[in-house]
PDB file of N, CA and C in Angstrom:
ATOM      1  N   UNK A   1      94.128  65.246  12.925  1.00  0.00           N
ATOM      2  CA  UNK A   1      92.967  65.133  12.057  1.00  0.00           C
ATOM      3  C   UNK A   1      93.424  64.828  10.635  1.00  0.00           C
ATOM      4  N   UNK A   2      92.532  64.567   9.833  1.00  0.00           N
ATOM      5  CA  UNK A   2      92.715  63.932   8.433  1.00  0.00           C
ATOM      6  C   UNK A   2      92.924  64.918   7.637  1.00  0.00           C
ATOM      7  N   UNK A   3      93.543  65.374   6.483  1.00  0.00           N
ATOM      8  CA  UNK A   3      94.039  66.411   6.080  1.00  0.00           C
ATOM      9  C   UNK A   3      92.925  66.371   4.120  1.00  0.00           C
ATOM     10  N   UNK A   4      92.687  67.272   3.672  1.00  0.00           N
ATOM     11  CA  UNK A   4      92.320  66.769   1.951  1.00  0.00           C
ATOM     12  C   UNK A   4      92.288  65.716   1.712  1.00  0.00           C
ATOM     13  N   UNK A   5      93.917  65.571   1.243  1.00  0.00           N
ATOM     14  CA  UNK A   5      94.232  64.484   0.309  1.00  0.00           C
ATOM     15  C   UNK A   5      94.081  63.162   1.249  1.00  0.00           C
ATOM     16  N   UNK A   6      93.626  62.662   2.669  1.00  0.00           N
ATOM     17  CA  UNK A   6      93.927  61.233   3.019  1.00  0.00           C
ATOM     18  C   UNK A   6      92.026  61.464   3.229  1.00  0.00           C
ATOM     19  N   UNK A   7      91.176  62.372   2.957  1.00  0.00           N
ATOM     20  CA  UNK A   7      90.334  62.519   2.998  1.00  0.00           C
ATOM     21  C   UNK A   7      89.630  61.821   1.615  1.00  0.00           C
ATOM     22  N   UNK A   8      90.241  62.272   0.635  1.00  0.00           N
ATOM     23  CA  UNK A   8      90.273  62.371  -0.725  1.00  0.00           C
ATOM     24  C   UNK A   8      90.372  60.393  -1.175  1.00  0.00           C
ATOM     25  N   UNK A   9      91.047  60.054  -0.569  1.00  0.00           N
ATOM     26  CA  UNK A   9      91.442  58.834  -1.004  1.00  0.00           C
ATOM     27  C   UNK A   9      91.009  57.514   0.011  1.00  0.00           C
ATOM     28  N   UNK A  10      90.314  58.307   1.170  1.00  0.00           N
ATOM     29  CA  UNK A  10      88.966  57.432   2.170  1.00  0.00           C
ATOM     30  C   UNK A  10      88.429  57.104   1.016  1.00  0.00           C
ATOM     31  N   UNK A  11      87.629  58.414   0.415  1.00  0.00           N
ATOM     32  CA  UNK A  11      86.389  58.935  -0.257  1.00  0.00           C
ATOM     33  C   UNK A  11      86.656  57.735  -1.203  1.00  0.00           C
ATOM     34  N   UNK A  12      87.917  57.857  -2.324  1.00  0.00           N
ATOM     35  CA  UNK A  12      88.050  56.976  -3.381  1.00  0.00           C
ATOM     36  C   UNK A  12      87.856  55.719  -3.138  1.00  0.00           C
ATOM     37  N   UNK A  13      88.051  55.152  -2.337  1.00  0.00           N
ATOM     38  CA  UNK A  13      88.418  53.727  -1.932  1.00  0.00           C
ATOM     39  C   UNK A  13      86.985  53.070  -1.492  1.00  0.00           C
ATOM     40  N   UNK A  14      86.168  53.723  -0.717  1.00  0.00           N
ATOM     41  CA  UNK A  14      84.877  53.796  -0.754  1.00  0.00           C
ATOM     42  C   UNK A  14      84.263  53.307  -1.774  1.00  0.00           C
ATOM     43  N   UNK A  15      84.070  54.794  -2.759  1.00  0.00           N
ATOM     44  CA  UNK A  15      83.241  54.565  -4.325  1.00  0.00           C
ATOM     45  C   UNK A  15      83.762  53.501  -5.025  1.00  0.00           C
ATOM     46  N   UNK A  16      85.308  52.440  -4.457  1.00  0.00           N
ATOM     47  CA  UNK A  16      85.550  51.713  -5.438  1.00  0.00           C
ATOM     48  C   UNK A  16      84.502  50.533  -4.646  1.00  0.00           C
ATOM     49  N   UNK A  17      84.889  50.289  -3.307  1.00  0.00           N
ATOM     50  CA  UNK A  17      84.630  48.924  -2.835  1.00  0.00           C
ATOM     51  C   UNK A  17      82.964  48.995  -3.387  1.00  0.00           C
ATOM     52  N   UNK A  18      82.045  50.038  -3.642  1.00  0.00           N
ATOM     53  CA  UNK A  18      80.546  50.256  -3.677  1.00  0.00           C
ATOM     54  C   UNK A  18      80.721  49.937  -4.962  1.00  0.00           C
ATOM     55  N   UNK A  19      81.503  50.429  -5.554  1.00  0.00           N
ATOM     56  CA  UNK A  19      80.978  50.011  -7.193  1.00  0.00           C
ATOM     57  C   UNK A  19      81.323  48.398  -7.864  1.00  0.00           C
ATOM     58  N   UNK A  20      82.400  47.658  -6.838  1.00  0.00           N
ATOM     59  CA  UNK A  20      82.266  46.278  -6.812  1.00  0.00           C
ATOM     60  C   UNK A  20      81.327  45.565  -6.422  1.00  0.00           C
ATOM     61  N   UNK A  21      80.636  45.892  -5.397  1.00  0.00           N
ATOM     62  CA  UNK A  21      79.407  45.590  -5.288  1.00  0.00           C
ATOM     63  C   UNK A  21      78.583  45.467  -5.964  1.00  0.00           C
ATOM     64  N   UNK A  22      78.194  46.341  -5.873  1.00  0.00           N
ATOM     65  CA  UNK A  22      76.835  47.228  -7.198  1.00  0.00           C
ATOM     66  C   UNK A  22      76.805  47.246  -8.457  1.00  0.00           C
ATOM     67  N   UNK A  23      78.245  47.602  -8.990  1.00  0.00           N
ATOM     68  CA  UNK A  23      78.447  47.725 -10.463  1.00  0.00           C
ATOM     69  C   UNK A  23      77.512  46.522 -11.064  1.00  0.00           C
ATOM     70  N   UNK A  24      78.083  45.342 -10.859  1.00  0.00           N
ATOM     71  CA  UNK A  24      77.373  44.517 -11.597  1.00  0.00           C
ATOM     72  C   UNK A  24      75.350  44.702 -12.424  1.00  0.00           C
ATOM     73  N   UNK A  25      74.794  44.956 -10.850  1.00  0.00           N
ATOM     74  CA  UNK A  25      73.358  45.164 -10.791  1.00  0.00           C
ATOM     75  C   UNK A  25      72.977  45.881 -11.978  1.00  0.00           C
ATOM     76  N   UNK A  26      73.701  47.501 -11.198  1.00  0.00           N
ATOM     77  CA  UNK A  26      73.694  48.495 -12.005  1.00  0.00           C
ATOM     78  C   UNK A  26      73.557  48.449 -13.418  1.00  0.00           C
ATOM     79  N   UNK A  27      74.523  48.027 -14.122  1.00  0.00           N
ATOM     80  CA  UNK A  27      74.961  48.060 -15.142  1.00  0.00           C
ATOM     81  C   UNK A  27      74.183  47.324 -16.372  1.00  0.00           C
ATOM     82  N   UNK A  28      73.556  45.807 -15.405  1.00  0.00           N
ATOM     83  CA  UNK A  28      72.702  45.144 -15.959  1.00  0.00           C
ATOM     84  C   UNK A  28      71.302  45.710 -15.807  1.00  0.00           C
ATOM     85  N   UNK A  29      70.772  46.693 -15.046  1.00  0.00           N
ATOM     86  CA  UNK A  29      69.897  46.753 -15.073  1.00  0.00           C
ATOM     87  C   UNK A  29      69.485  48.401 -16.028  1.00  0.00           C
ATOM     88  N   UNK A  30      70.968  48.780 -16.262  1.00  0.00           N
ATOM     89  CA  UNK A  30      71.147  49.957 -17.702  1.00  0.00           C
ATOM     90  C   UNK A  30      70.823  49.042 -18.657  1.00  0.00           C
ATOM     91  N   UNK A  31      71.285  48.187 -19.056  1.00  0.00           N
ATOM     92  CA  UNK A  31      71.176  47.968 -20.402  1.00  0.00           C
ATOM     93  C   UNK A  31      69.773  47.380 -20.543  1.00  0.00           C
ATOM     94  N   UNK A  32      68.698  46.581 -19.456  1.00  0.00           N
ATOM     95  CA  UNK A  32      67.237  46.371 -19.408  1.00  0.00           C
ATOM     96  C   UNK A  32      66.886  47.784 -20.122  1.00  0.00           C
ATOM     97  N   UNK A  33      67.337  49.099 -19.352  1.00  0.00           N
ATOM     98  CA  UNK A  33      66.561  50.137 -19.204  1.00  0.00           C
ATOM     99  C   UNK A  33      66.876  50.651 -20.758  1.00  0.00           C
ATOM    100  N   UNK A  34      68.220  50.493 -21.337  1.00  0.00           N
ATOM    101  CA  UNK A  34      68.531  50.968 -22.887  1.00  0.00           C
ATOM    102  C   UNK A  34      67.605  50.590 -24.004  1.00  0.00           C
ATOM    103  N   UNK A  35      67.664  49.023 -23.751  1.00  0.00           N
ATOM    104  CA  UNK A  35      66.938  47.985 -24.373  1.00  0.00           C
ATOM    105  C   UNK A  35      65.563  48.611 -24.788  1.00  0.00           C
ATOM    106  N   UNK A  36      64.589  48.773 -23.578  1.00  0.00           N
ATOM    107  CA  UNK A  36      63.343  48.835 -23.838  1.00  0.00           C
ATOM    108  C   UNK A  36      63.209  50.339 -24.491  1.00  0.00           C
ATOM    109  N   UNK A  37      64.145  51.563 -24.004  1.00  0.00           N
ATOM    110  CA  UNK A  37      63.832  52.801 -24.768  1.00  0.00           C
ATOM    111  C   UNK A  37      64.307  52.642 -26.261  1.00  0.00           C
ATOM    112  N   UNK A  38      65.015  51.689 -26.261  1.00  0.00           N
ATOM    113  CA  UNK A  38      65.312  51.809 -27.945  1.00  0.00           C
ATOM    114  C   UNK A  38      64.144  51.146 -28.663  1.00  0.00           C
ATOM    115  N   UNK A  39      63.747  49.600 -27.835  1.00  0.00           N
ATOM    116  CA  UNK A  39      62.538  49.571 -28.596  1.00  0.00           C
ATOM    117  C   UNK A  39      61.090  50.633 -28.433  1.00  0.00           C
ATOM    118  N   UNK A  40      61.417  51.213 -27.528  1.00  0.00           N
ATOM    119  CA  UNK A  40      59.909  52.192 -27.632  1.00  0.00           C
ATOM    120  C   UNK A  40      60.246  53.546 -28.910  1.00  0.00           C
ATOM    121  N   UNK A  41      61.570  54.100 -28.598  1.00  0.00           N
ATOM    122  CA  UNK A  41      61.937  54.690 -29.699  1.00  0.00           C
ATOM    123  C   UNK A  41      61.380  53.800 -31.074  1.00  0.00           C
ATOM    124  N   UNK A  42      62.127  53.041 -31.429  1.00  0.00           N
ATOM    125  CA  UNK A  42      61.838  52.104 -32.799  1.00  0.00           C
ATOM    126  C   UNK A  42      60.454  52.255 -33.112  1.00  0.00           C
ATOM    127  N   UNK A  43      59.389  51.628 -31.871  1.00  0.00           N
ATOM    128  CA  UNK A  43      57.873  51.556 -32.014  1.00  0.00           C
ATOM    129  C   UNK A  43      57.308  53.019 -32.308  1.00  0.00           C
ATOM    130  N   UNK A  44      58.002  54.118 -31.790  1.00  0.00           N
ATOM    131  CA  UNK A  44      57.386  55.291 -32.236  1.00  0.00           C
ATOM    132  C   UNK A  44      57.864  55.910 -33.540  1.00  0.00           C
ATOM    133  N   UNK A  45      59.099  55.458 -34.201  1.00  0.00           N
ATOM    134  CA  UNK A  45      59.700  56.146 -34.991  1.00  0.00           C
ATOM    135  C   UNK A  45      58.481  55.288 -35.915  1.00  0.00           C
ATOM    136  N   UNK A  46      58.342  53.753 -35.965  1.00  0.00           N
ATOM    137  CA  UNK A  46      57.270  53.655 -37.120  1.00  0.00           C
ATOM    138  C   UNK A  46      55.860  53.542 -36.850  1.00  0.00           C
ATOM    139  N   UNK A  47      55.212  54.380 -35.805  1.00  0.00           N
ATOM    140  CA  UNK A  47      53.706  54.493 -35.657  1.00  0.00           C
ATOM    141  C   UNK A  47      53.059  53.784 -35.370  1.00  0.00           C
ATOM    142  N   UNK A  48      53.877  52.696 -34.739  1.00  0.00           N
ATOM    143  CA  UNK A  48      53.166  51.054 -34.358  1.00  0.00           C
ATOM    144  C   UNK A  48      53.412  50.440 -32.945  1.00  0.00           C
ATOM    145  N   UNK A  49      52.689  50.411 -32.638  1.00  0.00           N
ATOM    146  CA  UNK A  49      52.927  49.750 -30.955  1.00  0.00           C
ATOM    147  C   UNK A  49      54.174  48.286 -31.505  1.00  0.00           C
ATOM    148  N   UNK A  50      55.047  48.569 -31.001  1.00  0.00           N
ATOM    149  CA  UNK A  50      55.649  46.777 -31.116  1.00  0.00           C
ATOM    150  C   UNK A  50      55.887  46.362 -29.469  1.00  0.00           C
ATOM    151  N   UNK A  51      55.879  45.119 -29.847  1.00  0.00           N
ATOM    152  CA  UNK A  51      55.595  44.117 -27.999  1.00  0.00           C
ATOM    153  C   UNK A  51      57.005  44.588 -27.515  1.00  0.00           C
ATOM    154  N   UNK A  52      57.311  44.516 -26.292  1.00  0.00           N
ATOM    155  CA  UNK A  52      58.645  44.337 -26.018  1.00  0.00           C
ATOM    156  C   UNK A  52      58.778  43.256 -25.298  1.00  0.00           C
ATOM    157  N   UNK A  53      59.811  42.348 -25.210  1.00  0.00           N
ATOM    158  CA  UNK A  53      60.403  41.388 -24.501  1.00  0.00           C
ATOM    159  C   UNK A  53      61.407  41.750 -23.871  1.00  0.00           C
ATOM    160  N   UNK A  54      61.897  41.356 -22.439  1.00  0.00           N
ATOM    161  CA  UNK A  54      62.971  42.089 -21.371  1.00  0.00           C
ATOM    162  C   UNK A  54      63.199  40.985 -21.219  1.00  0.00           C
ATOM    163  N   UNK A  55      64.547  40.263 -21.010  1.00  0.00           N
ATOM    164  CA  UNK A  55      64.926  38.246 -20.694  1.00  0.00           C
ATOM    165  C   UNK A  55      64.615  38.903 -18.751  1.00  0.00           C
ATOM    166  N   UNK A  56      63.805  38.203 -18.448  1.00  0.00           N
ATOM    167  CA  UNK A  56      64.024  37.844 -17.132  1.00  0.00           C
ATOM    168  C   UNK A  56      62.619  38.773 -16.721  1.00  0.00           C
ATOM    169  N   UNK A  57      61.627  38.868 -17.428  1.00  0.00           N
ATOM    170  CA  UNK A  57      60.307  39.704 -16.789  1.00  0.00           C
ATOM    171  C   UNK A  57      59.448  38.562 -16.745  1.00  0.00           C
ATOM    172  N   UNK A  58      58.679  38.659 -16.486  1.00  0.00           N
ATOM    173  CA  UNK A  58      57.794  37.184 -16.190  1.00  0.00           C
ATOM    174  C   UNK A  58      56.468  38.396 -16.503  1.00  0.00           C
ATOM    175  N   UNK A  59      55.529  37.505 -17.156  1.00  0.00           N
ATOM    176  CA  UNK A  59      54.057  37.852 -17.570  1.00  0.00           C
ATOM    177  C   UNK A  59      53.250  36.552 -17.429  1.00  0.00           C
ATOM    178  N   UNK A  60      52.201  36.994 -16.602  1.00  0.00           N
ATOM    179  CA  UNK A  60      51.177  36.078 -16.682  1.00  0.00           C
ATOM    180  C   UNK A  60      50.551  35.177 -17.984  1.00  0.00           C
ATOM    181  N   UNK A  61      50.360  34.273 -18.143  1.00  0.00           N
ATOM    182  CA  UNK A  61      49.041  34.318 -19.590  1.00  0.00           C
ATOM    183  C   UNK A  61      48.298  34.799 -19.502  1.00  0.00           C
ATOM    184  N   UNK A  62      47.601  35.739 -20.711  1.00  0.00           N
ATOM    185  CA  UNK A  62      47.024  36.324 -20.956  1.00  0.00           C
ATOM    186  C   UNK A  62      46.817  37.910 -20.778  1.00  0.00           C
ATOM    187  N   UNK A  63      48.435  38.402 -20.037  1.00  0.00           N
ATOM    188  CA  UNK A  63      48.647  39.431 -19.941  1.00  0.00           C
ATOM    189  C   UNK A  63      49.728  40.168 -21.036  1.00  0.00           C
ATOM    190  N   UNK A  64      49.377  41.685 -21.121  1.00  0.00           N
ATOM    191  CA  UNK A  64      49.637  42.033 -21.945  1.00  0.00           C
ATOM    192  C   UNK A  64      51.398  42.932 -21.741  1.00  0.00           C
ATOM    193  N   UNK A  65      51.162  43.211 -20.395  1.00  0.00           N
ATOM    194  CA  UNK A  65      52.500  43.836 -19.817  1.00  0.00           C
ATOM    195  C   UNK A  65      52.236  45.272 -19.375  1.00  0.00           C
ATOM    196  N   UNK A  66      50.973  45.570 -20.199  1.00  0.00           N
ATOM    197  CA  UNK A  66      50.403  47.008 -20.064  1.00  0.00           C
ATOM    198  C   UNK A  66      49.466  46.893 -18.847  1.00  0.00           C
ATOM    199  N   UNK A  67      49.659  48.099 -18.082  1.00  0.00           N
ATOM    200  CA  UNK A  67      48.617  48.364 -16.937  1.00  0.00           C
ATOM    201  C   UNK A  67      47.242  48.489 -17.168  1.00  0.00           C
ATOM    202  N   UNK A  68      46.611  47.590 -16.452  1.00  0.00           N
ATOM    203  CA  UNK A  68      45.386  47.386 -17.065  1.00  0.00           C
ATOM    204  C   UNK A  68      43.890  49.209 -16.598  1.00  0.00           C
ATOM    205  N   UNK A  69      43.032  49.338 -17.178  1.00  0.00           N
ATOM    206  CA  UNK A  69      42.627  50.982 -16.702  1.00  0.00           C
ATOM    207  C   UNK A  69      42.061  49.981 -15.357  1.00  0.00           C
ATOM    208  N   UNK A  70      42.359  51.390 -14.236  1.00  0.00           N
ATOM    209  CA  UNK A  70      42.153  51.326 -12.837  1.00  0.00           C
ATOM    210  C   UNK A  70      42.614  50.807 -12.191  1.00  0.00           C
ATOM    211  N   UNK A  71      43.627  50.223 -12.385  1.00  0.00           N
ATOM    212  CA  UNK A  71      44.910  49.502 -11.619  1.00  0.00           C
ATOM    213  C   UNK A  71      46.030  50.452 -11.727  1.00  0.00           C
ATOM    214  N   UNK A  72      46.395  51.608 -10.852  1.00  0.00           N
ATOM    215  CA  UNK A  72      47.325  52.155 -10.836  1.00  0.00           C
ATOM    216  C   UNK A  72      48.481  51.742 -10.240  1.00  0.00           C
ATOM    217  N   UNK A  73      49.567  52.071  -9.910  1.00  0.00           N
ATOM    218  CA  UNK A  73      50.824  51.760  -9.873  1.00  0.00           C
ATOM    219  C   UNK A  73      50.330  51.817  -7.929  1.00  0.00           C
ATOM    220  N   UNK A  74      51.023  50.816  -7.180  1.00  0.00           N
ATOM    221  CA  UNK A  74      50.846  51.228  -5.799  1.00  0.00           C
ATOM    222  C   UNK A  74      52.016  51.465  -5.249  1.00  0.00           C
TER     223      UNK A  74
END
């Protein structure tokens, strides 16, 4: 049977091949997520709604980005 340490270094080798994968996604989809809390921070620190722009969200014309009332999340 497999002992700790060859247990230990399955385990590692694993989380690496997953985070070659993934990392990329991940990582890009942190800094979407940084992005917009800093601008919502910003918008609240000065009492003002400001728009946000995310590169790669798509909005209809004439939409605002905000959920419209009675359209909840499905």
């Amino acid at each position: 049977m497999f002992g700790l340490s060859e247990l230990a270094i399955i385990l590692i080798v694993v989380i690496a091949v997953i985070a070659v994968k993934k990392g990329p996604e991940l990582t890009r989809t942190a800094g979407r997520s940084a992005r917009i809390l800093k601008a919502e921070a910003r918008a609240a620190k000065a009492g003002r709604p400001e728009s946000r722009v995310v590169p790669g969200e798509v909005l209809r014309p004439g939409t605002t980005g905000e959920s419209e009332p009675g359209h909840g999340a499905r």
